[in-house]
Structure formats: C-alpha cells, structure tokens
N, C-alpha and C. Protein backbone atom coordinates (compact mmCIF):
# COMPACT_ATOMS: atom_id res chain seq x y z
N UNK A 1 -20.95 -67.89 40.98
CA UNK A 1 -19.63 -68.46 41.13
C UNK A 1 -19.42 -69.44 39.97
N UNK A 2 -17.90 -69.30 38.96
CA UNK A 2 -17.85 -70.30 38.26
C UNK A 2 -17.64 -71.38 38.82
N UNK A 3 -17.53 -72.44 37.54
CA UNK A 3 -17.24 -74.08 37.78
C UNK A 3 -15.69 -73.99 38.68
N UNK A 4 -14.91 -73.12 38.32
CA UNK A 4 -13.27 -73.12 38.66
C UNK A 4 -13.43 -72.65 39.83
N UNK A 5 -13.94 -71.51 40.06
CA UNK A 5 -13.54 -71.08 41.42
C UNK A 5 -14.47 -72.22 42.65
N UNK A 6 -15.61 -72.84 42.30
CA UNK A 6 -16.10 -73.45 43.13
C UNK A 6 -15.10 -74.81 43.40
N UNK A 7 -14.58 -75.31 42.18
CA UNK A 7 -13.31 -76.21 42.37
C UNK A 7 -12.51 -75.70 43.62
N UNK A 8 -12.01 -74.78 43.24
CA UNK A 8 -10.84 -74.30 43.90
C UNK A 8 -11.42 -74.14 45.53
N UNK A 9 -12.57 -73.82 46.00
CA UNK A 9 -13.11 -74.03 47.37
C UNK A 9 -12.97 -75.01 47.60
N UNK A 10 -13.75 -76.11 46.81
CA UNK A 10 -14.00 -77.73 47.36
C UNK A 10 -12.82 -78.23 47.67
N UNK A 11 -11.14 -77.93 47.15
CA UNK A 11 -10.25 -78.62 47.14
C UNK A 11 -9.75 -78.03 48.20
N UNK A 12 -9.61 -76.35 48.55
CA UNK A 12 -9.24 -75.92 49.83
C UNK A 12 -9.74 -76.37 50.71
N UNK A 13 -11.26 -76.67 51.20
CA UNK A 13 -11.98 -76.83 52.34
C UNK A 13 -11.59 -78.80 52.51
N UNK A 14 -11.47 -79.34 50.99
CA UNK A 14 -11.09 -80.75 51.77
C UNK A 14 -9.73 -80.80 52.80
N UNK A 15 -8.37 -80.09 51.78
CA UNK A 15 -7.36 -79.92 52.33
C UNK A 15 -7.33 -79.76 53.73
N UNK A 16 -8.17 -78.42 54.11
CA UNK A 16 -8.05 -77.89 55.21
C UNK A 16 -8.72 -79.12 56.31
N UNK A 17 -9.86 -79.46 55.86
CA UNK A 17 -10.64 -81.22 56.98
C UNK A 17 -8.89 -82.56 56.89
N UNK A 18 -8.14 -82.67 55.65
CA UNK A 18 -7.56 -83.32 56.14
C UNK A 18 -6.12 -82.92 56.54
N UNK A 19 -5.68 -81.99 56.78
CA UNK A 19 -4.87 -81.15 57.19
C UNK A 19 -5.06 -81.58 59.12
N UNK A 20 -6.12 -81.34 59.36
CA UNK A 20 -6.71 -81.71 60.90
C UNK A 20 -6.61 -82.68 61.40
N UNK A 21 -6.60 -82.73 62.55
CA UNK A 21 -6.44 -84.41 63.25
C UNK A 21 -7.79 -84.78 62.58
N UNK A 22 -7.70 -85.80 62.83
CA UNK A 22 -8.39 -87.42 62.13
C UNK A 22 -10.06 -86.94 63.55
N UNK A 23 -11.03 -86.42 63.36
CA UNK A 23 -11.78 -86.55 64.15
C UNK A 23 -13.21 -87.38 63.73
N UNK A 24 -14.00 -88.21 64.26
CA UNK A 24 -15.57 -88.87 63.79
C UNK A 24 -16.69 -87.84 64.51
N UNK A 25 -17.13 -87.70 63.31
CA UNK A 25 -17.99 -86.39 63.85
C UNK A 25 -19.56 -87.01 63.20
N UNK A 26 -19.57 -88.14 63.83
CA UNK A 26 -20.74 -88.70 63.83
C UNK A 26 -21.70 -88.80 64.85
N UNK A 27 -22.84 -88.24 65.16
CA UNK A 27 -23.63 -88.89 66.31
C UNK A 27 -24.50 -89.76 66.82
N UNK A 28 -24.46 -90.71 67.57
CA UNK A 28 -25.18 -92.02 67.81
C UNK A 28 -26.96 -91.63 67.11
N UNK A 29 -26.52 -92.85 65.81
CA UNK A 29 -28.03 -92.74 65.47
C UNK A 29 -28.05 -92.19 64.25
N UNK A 30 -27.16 -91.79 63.84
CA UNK A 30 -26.95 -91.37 62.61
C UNK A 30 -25.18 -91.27 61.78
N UNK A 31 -25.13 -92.36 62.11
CA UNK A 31 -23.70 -92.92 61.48
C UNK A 31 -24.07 -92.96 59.80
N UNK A 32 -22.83 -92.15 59.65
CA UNK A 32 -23.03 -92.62 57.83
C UNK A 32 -22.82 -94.48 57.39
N UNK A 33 -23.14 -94.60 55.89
CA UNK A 33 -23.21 -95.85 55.82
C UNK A 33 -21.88 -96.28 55.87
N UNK A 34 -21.77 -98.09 56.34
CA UNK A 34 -20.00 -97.98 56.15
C UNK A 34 -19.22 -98.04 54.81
N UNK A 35 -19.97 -97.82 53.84
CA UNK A 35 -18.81 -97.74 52.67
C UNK A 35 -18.15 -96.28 52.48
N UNK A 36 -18.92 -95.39 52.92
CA UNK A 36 -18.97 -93.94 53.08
C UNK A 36 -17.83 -93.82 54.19
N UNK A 37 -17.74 -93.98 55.52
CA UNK A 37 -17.04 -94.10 56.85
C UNK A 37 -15.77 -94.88 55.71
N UNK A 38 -15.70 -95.82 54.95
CA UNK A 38 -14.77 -96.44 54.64
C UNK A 38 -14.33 -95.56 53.77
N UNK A 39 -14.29 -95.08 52.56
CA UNK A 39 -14.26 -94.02 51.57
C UNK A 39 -13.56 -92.93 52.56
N UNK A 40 -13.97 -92.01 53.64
CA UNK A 40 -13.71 -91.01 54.12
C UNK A 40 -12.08 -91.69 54.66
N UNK A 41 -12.03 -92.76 55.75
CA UNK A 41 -10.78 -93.43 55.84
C UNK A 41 -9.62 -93.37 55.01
N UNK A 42 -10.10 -93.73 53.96
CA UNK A 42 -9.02 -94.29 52.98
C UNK A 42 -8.68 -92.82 52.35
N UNK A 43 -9.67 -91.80 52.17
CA UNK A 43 -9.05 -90.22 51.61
C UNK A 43 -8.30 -89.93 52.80
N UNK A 44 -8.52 -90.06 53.99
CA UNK A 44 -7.61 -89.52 54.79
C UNK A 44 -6.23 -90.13 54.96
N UNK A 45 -6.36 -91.30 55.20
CA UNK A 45 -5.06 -92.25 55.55
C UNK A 45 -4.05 -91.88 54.08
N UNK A 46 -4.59 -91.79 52.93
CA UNK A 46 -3.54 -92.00 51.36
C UNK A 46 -2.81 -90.37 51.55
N UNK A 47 -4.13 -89.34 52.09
CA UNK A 47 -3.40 -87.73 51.93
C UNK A 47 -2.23 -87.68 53.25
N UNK A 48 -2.31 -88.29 54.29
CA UNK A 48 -1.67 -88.56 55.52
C UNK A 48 -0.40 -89.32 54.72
N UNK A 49 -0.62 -90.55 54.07
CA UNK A 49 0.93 -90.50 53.81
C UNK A 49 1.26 -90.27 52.53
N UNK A 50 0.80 -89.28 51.69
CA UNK A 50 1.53 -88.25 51.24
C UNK A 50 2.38 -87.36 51.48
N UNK A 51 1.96 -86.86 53.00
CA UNK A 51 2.46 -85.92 53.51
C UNK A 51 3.40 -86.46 54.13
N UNK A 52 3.70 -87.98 54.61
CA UNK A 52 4.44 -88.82 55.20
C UNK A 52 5.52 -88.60 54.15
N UNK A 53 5.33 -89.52 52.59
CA UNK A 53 6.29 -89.46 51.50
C UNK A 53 6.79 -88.50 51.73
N UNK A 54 6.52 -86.46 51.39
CA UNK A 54 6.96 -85.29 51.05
C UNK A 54 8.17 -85.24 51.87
N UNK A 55 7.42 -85.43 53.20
CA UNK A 55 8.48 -85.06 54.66
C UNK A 55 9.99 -86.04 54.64
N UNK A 56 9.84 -87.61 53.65
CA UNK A 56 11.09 -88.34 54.01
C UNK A 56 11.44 -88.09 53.11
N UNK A 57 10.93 -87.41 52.02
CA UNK A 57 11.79 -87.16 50.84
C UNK A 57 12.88 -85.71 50.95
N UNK A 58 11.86 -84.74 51.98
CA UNK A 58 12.79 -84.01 52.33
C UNK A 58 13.88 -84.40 53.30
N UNK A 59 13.81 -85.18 54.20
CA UNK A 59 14.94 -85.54 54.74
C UNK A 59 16.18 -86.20 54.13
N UNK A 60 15.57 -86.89 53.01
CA UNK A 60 16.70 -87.64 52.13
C UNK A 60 17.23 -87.13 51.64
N UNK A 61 16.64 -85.71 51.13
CA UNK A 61 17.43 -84.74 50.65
C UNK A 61 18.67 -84.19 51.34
N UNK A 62 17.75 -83.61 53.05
CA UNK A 62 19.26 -83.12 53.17
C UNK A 62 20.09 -84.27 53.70
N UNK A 63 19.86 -85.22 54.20
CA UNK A 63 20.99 -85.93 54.70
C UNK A 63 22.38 -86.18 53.31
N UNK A 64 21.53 -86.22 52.10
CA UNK A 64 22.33 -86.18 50.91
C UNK A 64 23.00 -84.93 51.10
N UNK A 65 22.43 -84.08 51.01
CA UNK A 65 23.14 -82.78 51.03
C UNK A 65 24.19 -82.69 52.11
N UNK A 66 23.82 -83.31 53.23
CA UNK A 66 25.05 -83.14 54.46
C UNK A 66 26.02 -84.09 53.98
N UNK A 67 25.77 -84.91 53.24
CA UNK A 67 26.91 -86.36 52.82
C UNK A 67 27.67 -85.55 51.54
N UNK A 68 27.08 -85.10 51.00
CA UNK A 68 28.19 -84.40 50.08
C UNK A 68 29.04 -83.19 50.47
N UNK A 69 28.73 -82.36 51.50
CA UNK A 69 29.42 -81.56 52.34
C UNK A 69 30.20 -81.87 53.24
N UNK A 70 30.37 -83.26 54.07
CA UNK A 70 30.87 -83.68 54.64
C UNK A 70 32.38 -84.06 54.68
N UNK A 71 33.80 -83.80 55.12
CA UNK A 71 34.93 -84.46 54.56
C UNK A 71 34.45 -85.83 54.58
C-alpha cells in the first residue's frame, strides 16, 4: 500500500470515529494518559463544530435566499 492511499484510510477511518456519537471506550485500569484523553477531546469537539459552522452557514444561505424571493 502507498504513502497516499494509506493517507486516504487514516483520514476516512478518523472521519468515520468522529462522525459517531462521542463514546469513552476506555476500561477501568487502563485509561489513556490525560493529555492523550485531552488531545482526543479537543479533535472531536473542533470537527463537531465544524460541522456546527457548515450546517449555519447553510441555513444563512437559504434564509438569504428566501429574503430575496420574498415580496
């Protein structure tokens, strides 16, 4: 497998973990360290409101779009 196509997995398979509800799939006794637990947080919470941004940007759109159609 090249360098690219193994890219192109790693970025699907993250997508797809944060695409998912938010789950801790840690078990007592073997918690990752907390800068790691913190790190995983913060990738999830920034791609979460990305997807937050996309979604109000589409709404701003159409409400624009209904305001210019509007008498």
């Amino acid at each position: 497998m090249d360098t690219a196509e193994r890219d192109r997995q790693l970025k699907e398979q993250r997508k797809a973990r944060f695409e998912a509800d938010f789950e801790l799939h840690h078990q007592p006794g073997h918690t990752p360290a907390p800068e790691a637990r913190i790190a995983t947080a913060a990738e999830y919470s920034a791609f979460q409101l990305g997807r937050i941004r996309i979604a109000l940007e589409q709404i701003a759109s159409l409400l624009e779009d209904q305001k210019k159609t509007s008498p």
